[in-house]
PDB file of N, CA and C in Angstrom:
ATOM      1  N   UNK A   1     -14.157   3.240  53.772  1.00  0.00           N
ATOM      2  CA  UNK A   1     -14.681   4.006  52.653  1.00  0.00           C
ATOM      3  C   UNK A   1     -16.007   4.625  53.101  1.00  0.00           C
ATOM      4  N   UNK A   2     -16.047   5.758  53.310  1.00  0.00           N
ATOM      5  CA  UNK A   2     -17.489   6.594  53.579  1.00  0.00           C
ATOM      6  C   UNK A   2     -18.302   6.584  52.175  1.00  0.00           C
ATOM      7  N   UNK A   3     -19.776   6.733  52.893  1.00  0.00           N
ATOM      8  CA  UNK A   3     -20.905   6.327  52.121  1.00  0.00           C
ATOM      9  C   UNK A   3     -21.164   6.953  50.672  1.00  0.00           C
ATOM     10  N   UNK A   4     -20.425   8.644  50.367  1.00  0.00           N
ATOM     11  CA  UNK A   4     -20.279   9.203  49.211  1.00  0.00           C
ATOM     12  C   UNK A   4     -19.008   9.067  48.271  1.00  0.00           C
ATOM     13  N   UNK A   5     -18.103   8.282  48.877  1.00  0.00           N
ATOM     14  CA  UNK A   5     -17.191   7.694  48.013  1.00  0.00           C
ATOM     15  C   UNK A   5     -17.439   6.300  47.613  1.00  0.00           C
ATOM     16  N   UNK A   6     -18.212   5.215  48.054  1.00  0.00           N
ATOM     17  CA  UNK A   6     -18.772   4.396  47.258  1.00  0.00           C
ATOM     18  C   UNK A   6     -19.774   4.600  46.678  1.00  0.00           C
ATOM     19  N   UNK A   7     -21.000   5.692  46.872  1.00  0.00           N
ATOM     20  CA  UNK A   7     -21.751   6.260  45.668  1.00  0.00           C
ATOM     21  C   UNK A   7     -20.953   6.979  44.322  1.00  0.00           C
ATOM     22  N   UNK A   8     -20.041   8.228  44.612  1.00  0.00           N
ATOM     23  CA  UNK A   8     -19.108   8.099  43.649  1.00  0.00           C
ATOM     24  C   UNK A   8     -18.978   6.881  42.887  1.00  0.00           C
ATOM     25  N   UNK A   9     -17.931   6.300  42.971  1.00  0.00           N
ATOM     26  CA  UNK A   9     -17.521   4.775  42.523  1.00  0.00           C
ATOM     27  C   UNK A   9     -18.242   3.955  41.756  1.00  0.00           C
ATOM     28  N   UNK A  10     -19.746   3.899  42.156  1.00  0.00           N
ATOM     29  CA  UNK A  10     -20.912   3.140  41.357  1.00  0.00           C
ATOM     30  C   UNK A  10     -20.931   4.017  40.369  1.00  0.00           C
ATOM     31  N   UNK A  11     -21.082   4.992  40.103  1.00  0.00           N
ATOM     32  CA  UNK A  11     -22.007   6.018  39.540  1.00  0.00           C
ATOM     33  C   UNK A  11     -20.630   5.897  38.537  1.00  0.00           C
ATOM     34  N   UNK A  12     -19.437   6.471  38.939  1.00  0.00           N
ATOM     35  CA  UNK A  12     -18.445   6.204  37.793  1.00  0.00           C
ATOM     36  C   UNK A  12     -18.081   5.041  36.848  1.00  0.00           C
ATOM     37  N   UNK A  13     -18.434   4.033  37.647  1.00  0.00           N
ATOM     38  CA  UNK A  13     -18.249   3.119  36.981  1.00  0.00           C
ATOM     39  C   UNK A  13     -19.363   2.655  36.184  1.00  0.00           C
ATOM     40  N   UNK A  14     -20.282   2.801  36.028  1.00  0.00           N
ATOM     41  CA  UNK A  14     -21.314   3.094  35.350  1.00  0.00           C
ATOM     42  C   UNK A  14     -21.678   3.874  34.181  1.00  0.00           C
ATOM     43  N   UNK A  15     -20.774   5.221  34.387  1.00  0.00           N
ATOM     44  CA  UNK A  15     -20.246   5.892  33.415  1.00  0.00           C
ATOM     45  C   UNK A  15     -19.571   5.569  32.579  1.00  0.00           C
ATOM     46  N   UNK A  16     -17.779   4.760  32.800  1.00  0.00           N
ATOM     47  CA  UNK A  16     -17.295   4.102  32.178  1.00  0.00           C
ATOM     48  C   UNK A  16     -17.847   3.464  31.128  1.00  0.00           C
ATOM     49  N   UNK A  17     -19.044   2.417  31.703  1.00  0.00           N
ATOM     50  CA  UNK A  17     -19.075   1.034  31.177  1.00  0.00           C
ATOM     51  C   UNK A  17     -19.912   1.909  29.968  1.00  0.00           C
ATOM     52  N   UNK A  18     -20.558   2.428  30.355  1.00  0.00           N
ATOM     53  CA  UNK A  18     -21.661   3.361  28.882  1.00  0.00           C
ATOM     54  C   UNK A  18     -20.846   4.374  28.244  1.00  0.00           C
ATOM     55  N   UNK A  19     -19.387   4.523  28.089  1.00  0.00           N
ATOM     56  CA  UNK A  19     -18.600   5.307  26.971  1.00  0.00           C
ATOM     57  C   UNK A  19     -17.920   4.501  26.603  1.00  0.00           C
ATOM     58  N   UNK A  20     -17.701   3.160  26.826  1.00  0.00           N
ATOM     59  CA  UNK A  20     -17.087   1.849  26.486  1.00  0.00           C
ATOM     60  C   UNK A  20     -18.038   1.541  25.453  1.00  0.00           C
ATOM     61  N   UNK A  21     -19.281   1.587  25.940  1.00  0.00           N
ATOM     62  CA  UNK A  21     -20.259   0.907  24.797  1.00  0.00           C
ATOM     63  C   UNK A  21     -20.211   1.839  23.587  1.00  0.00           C
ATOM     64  N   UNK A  22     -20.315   3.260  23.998  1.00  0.00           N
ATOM     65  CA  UNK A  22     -20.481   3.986  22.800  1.00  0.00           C
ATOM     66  C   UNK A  22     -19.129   4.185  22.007  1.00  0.00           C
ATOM     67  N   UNK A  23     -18.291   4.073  22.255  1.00  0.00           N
ATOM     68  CA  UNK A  23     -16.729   4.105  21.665  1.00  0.00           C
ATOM     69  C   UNK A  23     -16.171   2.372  20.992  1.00  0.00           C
ATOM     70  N   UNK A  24     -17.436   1.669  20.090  1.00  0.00           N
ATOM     71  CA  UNK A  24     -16.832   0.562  20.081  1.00  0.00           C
ATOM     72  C   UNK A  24     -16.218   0.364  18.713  1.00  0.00           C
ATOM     73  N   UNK A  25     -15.903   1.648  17.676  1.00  0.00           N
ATOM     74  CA  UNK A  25     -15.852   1.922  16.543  1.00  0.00           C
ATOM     75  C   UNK A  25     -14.003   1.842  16.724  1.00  0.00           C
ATOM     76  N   UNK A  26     -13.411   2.292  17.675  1.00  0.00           N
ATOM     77  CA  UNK A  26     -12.263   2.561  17.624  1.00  0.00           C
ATOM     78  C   UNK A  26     -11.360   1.320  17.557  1.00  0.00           C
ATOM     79  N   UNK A  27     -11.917   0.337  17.765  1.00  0.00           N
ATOM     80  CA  UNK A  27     -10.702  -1.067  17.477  1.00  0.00           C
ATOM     81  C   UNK A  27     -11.191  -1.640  16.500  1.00  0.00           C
ATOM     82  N   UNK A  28     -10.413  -1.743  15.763  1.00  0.00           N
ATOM     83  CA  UNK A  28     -10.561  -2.969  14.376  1.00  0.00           C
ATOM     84  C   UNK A  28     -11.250  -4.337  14.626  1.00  0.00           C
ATOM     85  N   UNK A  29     -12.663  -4.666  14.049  1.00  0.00           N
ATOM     86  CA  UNK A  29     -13.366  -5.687  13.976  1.00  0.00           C
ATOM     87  C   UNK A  29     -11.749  -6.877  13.743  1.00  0.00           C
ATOM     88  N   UNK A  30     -12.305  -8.126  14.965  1.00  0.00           N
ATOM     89  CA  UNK A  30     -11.423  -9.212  14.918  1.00  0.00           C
ATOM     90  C   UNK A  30     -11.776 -10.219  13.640  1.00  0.00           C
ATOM     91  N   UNK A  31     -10.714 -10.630  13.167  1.00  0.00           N
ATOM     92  CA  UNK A  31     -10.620 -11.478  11.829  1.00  0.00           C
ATOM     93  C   UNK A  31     -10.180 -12.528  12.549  1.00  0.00           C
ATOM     94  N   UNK A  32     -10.327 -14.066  12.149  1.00  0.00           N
ATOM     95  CA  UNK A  32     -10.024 -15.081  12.757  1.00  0.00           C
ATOM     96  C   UNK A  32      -9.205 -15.349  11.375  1.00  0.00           C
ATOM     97  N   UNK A  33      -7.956 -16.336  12.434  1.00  0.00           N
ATOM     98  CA  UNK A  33      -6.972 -17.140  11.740  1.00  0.00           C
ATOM     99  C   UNK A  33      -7.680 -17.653   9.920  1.00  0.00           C
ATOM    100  N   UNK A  34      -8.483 -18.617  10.579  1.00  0.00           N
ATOM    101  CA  UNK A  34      -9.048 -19.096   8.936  1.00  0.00           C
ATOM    102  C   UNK A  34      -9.134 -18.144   8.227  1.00  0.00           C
ATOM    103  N   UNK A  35     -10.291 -16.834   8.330  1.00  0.00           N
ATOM    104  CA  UNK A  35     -10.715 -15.830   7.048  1.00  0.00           C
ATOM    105  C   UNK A  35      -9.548 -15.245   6.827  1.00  0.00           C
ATOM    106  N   UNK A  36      -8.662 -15.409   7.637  1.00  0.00           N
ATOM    107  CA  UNK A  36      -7.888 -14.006   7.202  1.00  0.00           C
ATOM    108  C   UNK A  36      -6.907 -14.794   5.975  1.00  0.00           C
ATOM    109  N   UNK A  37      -6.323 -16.323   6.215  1.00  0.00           N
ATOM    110  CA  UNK A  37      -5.925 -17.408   5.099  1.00  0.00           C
ATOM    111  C   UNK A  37      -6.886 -17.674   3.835  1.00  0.00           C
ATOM    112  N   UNK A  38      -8.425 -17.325   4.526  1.00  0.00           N
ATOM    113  CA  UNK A  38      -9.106 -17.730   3.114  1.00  0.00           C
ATOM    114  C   UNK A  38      -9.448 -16.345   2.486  1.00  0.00           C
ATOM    115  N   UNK A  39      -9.237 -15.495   3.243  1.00  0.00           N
ATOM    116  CA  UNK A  39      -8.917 -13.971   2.186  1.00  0.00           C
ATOM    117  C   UNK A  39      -7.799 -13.499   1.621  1.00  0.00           C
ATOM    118  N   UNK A  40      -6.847 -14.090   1.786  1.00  0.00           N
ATOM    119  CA  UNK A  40      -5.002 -14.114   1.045  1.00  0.00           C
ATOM    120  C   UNK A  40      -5.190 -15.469   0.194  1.00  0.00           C
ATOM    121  N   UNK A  41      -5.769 -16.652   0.008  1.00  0.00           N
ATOM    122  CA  UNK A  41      -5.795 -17.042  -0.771  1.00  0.00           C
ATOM    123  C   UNK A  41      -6.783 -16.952  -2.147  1.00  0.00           C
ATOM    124  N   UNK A  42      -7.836 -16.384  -2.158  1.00  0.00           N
ATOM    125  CA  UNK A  42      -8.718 -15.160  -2.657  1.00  0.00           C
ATOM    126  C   UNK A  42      -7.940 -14.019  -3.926  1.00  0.00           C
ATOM    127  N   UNK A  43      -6.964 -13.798  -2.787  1.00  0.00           N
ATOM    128  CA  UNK A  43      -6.532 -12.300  -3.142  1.00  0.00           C
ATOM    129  C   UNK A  43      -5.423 -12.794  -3.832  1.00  0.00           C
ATOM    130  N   UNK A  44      -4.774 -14.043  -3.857  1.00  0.00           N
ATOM    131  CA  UNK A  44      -3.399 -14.666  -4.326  1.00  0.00           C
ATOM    132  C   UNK A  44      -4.448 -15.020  -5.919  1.00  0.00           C
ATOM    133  N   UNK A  45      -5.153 -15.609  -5.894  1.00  0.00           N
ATOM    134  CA  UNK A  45      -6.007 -16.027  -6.887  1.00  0.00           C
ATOM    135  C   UNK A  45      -6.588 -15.289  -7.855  1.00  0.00           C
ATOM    136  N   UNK A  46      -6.577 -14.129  -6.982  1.00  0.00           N
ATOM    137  CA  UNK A  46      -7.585 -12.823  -8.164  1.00  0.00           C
ATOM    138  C   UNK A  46      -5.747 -12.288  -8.672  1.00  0.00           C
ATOM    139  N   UNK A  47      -4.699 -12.013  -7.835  1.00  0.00           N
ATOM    140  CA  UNK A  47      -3.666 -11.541  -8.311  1.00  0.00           C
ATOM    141  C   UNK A  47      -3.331 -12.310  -9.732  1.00  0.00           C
ATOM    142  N   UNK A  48      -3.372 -13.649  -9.579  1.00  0.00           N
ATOM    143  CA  UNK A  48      -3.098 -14.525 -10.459  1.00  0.00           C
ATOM    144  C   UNK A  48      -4.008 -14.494 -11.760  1.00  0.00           C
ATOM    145  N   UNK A  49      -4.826 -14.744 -11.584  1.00  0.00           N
ATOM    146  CA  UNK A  49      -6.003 -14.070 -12.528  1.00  0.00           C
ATOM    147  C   UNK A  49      -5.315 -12.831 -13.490  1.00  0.00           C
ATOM    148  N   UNK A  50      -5.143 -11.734 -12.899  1.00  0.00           N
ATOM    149  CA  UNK A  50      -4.797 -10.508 -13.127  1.00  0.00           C
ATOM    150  C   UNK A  50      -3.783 -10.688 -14.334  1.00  0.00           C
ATOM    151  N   UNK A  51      -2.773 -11.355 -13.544  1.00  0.00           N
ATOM    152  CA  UNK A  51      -1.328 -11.579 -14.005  1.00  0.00           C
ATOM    153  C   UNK A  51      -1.364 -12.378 -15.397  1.00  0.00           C
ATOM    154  N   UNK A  52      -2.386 -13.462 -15.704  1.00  0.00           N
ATOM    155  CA  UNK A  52      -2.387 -14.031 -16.786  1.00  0.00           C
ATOM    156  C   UNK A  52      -2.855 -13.566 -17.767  1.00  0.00           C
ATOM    157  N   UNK A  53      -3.777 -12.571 -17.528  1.00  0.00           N
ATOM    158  CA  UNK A  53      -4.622 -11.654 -18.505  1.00  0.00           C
ATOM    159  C   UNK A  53      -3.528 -10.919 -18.895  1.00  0.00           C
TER     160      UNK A  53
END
């Protein structure tokens, strides 16, 4: 590998890593197992609520 194709390489990858950072809007915030059970049981509860009224 000559000396301007591993300058390339740094420099790109460097690039990468800083449009990675700025693009972090595009995947859906992770929900864990529990909240996502204690937000359906929530939502089963307010349904129920609803339903008796």
């Amino acid at each position: 590998m000559n000396r301007t194709k591993k300058i390339t390489k740094k420099h790109m990858s460097k690039v990468k890593k800083a449009n990675a950072k700025l693009n972090t809007a595009s995947k859906p915030k992770y929900v864990s197992k529990a909240e996502r059970e204690r937000l359906a049981t929530l939502e089963a509860q307010e349904h129920a609520s609803i339903v008796t009224e």
